[in-house]
PDB file of N, CA and C in Angstrom:
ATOM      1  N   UNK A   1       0.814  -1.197   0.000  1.00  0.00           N
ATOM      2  CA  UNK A   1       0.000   0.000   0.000  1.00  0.00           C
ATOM      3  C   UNK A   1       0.855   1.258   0.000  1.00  0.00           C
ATOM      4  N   UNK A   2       1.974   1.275   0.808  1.00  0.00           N
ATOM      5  CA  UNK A   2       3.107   2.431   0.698  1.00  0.00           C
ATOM      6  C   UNK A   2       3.355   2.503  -0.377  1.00  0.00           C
ATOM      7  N   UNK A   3       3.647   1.532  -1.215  1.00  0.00           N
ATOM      8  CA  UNK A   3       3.940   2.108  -3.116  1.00  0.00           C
ATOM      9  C   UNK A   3       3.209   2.696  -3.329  1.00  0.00           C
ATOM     10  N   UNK A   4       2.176   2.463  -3.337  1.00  0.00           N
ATOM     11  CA  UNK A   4       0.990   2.683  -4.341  1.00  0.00           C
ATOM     12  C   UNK A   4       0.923   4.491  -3.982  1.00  0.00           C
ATOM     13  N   UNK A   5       1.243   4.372  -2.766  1.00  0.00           N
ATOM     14  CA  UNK A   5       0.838   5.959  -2.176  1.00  0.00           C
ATOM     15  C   UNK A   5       1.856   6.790  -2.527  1.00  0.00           C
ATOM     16  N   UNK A   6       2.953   5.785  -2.353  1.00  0.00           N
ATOM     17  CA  UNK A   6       4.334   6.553  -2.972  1.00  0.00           C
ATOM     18  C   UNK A   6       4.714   7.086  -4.938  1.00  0.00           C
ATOM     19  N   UNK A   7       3.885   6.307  -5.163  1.00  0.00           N
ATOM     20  CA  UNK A   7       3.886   6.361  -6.749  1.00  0.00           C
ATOM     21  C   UNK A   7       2.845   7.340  -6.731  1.00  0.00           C
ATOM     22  N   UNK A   8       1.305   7.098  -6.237  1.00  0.00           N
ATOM     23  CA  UNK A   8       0.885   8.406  -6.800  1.00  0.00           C
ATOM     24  C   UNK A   8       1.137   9.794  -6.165  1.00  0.00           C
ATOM     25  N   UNK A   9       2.069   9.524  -5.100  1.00  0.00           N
ATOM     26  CA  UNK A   9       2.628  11.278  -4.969  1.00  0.00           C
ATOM     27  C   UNK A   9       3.863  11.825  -6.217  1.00  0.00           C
ATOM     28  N   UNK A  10       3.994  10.633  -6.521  1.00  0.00           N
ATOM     29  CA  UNK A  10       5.345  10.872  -7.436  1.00  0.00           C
ATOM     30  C   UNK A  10       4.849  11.264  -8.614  1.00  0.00           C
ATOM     31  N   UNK A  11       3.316  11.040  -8.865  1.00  0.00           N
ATOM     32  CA  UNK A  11       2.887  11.016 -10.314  1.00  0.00           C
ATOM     33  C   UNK A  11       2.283  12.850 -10.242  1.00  0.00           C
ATOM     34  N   UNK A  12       2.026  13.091  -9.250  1.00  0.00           N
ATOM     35  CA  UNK A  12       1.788  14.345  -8.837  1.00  0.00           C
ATOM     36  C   UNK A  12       2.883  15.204  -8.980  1.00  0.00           C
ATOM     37  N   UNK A  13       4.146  15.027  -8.927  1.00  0.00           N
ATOM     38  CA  UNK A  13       5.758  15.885  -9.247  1.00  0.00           C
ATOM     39  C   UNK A  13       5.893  15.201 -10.268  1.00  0.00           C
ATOM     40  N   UNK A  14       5.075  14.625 -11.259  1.00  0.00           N
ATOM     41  CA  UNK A  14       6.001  14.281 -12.576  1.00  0.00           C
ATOM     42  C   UNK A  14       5.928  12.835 -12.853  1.00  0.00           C
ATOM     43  N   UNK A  15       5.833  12.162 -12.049  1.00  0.00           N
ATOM     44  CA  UNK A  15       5.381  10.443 -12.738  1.00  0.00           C
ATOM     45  C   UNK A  15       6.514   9.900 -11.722  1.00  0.00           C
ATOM     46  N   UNK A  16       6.350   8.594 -11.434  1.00  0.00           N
ATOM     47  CA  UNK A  16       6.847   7.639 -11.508  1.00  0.00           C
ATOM     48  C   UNK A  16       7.832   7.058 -12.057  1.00  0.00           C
ATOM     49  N   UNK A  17       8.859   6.621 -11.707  1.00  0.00           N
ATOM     50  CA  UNK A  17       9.902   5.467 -12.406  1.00  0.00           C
ATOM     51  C   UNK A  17       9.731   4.550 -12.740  1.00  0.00           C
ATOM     52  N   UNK A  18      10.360   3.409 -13.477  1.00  0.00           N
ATOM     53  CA  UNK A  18       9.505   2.320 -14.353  1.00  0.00           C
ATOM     54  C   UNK A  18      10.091   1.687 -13.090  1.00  0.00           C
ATOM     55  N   UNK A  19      10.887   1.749 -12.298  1.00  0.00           N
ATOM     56  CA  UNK A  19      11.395   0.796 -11.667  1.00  0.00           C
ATOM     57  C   UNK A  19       9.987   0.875 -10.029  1.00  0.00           C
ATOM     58  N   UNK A  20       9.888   2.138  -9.682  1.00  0.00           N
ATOM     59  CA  UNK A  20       9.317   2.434  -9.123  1.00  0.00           C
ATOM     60  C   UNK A  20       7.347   1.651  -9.166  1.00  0.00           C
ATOM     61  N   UNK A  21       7.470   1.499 -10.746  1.00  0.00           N
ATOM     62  CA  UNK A  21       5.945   1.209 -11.136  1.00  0.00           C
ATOM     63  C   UNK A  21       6.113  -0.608 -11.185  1.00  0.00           C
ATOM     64  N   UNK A  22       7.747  -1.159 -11.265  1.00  0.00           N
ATOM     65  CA  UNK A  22       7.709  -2.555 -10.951  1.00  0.00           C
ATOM     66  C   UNK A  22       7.053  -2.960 -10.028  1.00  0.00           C
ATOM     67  N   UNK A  23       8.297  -2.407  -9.004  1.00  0.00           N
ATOM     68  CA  UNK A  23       7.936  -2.670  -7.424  1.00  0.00           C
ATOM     69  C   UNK A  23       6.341  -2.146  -6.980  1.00  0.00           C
ATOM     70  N   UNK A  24       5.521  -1.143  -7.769  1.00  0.00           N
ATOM     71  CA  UNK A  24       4.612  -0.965  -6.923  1.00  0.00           C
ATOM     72  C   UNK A  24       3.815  -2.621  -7.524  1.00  0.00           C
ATOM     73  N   UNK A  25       3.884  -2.949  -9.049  1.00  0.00           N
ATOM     74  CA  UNK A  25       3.075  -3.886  -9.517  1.00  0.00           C
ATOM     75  C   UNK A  25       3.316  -5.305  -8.859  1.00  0.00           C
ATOM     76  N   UNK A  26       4.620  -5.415  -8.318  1.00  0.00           N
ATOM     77  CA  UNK A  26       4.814  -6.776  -7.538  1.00  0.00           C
ATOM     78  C   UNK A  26       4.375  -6.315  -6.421  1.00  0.00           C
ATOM     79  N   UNK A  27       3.980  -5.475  -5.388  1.00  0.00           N
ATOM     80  CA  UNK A  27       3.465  -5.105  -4.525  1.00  0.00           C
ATOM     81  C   UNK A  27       2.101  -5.799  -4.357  1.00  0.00           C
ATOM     82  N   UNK A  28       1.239  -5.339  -5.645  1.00  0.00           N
ATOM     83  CA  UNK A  28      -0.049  -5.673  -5.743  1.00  0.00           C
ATOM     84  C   UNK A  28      -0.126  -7.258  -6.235  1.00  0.00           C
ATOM     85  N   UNK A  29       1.018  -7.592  -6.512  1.00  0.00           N
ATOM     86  CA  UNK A  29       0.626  -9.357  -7.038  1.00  0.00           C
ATOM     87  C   UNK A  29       0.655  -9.169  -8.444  1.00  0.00           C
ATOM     88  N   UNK A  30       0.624  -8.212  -9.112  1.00  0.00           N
ATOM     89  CA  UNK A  30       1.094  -7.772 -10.294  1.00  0.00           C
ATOM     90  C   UNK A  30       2.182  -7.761 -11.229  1.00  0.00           C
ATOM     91  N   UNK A  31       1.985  -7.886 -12.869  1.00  0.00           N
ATOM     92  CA  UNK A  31       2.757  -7.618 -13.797  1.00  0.00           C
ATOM     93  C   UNK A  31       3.101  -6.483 -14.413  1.00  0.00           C
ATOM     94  N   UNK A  32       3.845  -5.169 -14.181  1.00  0.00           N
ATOM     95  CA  UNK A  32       3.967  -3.925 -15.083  1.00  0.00           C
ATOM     96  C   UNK A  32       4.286  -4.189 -16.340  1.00  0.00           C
ATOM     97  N   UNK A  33       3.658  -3.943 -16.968  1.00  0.00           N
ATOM     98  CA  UNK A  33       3.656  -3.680 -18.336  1.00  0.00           C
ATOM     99  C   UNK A  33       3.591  -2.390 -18.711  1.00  0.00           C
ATOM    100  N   UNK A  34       4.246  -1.764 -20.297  1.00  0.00           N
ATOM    101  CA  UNK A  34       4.371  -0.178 -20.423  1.00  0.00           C
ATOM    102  C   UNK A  34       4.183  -0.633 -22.226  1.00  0.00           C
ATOM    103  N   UNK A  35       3.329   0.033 -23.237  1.00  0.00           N
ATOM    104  CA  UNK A  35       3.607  -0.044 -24.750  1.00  0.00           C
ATOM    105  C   UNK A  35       3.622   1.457 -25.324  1.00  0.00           C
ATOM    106  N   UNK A  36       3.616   1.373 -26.517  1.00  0.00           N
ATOM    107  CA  UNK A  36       3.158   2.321 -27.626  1.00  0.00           C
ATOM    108  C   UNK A  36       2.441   2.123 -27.813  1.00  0.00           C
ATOM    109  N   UNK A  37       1.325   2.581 -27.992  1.00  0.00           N
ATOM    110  CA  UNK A  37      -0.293   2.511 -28.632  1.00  0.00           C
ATOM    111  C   UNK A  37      -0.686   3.510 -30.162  1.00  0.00           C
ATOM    112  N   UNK A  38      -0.591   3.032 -31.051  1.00  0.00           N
ATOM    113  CA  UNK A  38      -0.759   4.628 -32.139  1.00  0.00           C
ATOM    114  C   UNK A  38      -2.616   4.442 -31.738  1.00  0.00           C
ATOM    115  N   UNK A  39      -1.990   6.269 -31.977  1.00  0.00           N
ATOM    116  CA  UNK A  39      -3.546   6.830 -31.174  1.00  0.00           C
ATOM    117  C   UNK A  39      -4.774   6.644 -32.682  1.00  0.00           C
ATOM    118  N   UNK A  40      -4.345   6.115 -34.162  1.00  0.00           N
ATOM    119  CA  UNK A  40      -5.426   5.768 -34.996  1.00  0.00           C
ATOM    120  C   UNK A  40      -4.645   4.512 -35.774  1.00  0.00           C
ATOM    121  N   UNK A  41      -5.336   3.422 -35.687  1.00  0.00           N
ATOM    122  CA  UNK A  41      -5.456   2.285 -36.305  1.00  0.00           C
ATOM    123  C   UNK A  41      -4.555   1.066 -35.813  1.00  0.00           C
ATOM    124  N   UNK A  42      -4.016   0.612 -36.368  1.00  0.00           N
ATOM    125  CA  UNK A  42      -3.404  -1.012 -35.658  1.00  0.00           C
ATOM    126  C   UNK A  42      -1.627  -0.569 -35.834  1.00  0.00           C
ATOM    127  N   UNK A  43      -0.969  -1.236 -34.905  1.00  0.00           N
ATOM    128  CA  UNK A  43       0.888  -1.056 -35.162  1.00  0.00           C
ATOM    129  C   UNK A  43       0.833  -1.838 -36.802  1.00  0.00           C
ATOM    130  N   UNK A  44       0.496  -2.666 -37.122  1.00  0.00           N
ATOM    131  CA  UNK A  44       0.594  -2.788 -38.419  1.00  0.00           C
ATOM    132  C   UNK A  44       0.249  -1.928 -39.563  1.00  0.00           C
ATOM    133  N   UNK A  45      -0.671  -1.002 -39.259  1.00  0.00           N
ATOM    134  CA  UNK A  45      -0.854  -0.049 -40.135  1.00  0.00           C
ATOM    135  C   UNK A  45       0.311   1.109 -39.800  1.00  0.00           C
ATOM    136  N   UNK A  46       0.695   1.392 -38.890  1.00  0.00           N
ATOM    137  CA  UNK A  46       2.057   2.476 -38.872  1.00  0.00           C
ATOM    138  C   UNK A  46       2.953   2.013 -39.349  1.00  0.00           C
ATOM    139  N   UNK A  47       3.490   0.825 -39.195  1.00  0.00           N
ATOM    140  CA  UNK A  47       4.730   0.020 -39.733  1.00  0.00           C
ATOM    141  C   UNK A  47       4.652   0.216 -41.122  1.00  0.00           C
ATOM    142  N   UNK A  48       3.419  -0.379 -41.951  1.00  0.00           N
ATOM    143  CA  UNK A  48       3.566  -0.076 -42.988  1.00  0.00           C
ATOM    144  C   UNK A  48       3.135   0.985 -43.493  1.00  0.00           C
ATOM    145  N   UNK A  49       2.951   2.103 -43.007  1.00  0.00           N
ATOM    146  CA  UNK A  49       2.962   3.579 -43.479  1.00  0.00           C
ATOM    147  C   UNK A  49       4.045   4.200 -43.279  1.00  0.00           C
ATOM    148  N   UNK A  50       4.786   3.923 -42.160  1.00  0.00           N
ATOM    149  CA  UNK A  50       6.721   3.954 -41.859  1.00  0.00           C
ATOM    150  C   UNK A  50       6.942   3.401 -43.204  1.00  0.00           C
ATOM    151  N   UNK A  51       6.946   2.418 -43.850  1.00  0.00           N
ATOM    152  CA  UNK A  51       7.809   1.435 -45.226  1.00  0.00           C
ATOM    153  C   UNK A  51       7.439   2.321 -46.240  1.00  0.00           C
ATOM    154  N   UNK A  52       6.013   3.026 -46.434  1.00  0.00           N
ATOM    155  CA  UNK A  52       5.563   3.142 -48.011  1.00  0.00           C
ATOM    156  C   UNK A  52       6.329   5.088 -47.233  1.00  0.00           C
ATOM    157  N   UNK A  53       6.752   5.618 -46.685  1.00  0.00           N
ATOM    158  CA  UNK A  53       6.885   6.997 -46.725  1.00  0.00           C
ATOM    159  C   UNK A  53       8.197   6.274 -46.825  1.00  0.00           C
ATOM    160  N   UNK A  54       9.083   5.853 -46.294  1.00  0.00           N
ATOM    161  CA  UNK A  54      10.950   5.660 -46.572  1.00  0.00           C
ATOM    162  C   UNK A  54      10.950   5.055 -48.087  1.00  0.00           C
ATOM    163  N   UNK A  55      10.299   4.102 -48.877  1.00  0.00           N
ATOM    164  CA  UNK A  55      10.080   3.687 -49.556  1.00  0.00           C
ATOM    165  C   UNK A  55      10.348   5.143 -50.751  1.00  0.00           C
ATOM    166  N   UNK A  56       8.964   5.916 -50.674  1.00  0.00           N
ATOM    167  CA  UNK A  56       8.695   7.012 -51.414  1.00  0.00           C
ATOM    168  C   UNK A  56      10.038   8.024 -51.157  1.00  0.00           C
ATOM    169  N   UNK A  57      10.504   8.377 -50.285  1.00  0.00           N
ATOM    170  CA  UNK A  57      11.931   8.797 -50.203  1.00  0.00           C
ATOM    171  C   UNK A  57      12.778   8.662 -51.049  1.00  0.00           C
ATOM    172  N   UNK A  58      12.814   6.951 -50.993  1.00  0.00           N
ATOM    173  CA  UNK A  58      14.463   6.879 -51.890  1.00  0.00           C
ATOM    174  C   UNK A  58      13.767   6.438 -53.255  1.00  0.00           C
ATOM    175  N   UNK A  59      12.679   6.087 -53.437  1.00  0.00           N
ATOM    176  CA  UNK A  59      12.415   6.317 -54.544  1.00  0.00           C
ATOM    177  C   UNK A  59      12.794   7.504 -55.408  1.00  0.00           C
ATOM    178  N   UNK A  60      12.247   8.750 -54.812  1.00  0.00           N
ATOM    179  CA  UNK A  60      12.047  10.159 -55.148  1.00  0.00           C
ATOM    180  C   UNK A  60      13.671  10.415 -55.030  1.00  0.00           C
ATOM    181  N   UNK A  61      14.654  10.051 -54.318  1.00  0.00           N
ATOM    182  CA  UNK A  61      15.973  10.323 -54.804  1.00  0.00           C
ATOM    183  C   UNK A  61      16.474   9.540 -55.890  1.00  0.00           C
ATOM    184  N   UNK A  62      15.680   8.416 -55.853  1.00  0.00           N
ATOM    185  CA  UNK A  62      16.368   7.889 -57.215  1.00  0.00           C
ATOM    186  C   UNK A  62      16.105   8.349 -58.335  1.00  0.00           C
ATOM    187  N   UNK A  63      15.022   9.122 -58.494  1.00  0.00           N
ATOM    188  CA  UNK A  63      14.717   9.845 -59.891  1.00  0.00           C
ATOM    189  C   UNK A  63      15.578  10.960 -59.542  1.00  0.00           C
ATOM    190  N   UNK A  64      15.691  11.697 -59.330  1.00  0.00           N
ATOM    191  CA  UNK A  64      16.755  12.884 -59.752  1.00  0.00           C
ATOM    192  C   UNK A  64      18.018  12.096 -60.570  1.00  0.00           C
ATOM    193  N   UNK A  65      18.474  10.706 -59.686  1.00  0.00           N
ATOM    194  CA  UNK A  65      19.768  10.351 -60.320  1.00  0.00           C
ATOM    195  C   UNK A  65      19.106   9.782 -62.120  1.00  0.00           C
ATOM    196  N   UNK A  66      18.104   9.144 -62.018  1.00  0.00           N
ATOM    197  CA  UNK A  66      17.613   8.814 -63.632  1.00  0.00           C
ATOM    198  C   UNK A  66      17.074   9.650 -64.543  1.00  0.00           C
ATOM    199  N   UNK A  67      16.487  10.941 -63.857  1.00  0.00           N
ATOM    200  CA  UNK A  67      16.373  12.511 -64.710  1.00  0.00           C
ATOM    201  C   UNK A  67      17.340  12.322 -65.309  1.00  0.00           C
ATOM    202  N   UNK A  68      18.782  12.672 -64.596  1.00  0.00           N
ATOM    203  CA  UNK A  68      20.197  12.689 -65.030  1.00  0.00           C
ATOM    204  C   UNK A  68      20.750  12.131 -67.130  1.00  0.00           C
ATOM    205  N   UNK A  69      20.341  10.947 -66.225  1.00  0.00           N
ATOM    206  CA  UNK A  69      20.133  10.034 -67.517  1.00  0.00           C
ATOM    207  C   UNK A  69      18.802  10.010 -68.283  1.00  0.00           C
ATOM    208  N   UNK A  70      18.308  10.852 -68.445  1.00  0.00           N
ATOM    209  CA  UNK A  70      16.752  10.753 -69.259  1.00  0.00           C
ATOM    210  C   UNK A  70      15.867   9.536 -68.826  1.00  0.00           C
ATOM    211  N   UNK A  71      16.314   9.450 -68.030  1.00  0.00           N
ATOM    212  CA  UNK A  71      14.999   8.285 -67.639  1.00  0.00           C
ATOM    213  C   UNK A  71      13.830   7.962 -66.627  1.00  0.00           C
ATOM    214  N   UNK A  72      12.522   8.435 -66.791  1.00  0.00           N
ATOM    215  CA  UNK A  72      11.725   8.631 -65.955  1.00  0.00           C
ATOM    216  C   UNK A  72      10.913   7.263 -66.265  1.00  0.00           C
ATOM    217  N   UNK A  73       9.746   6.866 -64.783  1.00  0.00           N
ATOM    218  CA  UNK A  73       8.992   6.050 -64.495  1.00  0.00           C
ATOM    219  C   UNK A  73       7.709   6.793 -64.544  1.00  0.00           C
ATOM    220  N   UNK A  74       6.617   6.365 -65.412  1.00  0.00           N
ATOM    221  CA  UNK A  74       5.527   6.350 -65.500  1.00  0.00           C
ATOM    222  C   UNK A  74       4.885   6.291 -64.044  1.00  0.00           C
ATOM    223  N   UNK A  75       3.613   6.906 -63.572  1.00  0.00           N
ATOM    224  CA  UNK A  75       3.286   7.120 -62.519  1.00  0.00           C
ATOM    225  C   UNK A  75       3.109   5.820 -61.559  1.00  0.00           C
ATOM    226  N   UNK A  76       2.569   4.999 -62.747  1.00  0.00           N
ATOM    227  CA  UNK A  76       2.096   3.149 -62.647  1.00  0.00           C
ATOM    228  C   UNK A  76       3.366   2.242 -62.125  1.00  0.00           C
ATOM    229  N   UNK A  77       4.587   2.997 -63.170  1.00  0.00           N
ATOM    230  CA  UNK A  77       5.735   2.302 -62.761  1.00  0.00           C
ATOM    231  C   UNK A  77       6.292   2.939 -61.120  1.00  0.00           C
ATOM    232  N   UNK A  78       6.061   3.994 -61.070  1.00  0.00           N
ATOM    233  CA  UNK A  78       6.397   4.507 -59.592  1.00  0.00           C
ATOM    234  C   UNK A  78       5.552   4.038 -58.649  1.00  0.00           C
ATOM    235  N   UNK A  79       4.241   4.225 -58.481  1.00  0.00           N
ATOM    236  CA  UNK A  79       3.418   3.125 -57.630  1.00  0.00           C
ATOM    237  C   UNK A  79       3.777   1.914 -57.438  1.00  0.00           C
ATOM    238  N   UNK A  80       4.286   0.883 -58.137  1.00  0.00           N
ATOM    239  CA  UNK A  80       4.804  -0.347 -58.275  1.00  0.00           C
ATOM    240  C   UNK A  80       6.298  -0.157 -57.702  1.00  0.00           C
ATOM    241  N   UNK A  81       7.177   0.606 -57.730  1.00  0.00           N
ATOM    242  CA  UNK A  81       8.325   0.641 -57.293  1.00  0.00           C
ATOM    243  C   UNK A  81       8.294   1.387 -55.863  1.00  0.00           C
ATOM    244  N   UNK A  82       7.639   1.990 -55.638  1.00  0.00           N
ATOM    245  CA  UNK A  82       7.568   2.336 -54.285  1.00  0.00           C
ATOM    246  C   UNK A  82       6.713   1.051 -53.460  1.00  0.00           C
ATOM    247  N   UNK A  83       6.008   0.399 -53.967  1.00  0.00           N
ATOM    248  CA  UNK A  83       5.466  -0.759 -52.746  1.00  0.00           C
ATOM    249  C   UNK A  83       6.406  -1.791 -53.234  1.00  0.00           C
ATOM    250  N   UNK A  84       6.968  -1.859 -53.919  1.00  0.00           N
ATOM    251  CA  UNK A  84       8.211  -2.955 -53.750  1.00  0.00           C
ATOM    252  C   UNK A  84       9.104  -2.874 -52.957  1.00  0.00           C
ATOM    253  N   UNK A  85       9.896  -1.528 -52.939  1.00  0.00           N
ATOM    254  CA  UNK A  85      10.396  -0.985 -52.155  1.00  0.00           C
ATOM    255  C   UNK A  85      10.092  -1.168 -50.537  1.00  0.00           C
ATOM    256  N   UNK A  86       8.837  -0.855 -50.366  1.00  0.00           N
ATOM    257  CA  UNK A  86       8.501  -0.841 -48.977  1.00  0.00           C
ATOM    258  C   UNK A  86       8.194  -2.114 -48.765  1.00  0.00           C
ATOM    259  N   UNK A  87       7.984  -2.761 -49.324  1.00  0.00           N
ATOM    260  CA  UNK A  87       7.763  -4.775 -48.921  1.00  0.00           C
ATOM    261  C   UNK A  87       9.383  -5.351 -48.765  1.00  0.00           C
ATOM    262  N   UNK A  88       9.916  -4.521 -49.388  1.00  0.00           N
ATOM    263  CA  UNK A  88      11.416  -5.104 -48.883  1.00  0.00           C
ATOM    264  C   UNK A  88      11.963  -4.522 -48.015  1.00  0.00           C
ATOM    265  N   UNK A  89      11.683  -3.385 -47.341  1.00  0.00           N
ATOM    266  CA  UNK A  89      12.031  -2.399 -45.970  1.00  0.00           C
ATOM    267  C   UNK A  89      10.664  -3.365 -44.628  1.00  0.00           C
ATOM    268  N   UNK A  90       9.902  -3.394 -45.195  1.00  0.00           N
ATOM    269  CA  UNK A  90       9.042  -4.733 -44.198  1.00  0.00           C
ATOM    270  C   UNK A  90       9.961  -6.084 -43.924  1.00  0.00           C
ATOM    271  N   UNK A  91      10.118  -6.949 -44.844  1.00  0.00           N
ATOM    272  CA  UNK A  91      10.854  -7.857 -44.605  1.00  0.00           C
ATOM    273  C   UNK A  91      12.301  -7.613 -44.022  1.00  0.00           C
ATOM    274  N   UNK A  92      13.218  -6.795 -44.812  1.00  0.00           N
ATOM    275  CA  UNK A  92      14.256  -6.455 -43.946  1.00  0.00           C
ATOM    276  C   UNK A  92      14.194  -5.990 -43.029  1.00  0.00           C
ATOM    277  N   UNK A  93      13.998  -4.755 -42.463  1.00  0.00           N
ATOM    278  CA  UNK A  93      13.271  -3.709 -41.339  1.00  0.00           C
ATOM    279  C   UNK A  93      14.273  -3.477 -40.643  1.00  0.00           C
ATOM    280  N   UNK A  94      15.219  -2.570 -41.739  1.00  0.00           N
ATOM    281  CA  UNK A  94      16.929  -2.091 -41.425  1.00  0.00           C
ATOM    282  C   UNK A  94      17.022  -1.244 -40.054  1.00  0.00           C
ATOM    283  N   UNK A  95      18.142  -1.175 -39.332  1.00  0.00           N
ATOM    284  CA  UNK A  95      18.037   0.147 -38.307  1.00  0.00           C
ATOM    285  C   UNK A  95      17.491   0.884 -38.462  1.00  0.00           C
ATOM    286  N   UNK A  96      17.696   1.863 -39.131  1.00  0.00           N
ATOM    287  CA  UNK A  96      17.096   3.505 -39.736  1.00  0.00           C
ATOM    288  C   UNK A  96      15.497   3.341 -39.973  1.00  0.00           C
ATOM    289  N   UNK A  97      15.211   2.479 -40.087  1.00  0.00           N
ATOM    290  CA  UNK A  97      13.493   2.141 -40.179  1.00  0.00           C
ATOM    291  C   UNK A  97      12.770   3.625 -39.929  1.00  0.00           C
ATOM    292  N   UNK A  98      13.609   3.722 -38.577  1.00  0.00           N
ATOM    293  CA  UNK A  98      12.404   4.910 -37.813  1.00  0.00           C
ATOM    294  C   UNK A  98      12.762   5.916 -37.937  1.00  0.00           C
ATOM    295  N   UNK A  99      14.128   6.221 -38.552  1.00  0.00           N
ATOM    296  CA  UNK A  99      14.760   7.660 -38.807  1.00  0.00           C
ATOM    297  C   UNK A  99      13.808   8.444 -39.883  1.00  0.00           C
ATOM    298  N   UNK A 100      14.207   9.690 -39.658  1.00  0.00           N
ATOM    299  CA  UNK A 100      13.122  10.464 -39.957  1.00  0.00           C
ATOM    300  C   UNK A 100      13.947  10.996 -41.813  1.00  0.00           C
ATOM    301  N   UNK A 101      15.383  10.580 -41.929  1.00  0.00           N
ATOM    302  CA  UNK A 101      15.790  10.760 -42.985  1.00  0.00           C
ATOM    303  C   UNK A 101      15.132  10.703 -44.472  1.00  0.00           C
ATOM    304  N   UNK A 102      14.361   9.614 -43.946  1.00  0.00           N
ATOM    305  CA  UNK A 102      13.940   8.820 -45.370  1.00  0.00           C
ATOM    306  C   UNK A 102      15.199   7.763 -45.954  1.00  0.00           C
ATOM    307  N   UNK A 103      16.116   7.385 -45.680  1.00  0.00           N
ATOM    308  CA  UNK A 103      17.296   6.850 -46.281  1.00  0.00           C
ATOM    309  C   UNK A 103      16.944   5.011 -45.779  1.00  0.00           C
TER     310      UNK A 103
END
């Protein structure tokens, strides 16, 4: 019961420690648990809206380099190369995933 009282004074100056929210949850006979929640639709729908925006990135740098060379992709062919792209950033799912670079 002292955790519990002790955590919510703590949550009152600012929150709690995760370590702090262990011990109060083994206190109670409890498991702490902590996630990410996206506030619209399923983690599978962010993941792959993370793939098709990095995707569209290096896509969109790769045409400047094929401008270069006269060579552009039809809008059909860019739709198709950007979800290829991002089905292979799904399956791989490199470090940088979450960087905001686009790279």
């Amino acid at each position: 019961r002292s955790r519990v009282a002790q955590a919510e004074a703590a949550e009152l100056e600012g929150g709690p420690s995760l370590k702090t929210m262990q011990a109060m949850a083994q206190a109670m006979g409890c498991r702490f648990v902590y996630a990410i929640v996206p506030e619209d639709g399923k983690v599978d729908d962010l993941i792959a809206e993370q793939a098709r925006n990095k995707a569209r990135a290096m896509v969109e740098r790769a045409h400047v380099h094929m401008a270069f060379e006269n060579q552009t992709l039809t809008p059909e062919q860019d739709t198709a190369e950007v979800e290829r792209v991002a089905q292979e950033l799904l399956f791989r799912m490199p470090r940088d995933f979450w960087s905001e670079n686009g790279s």
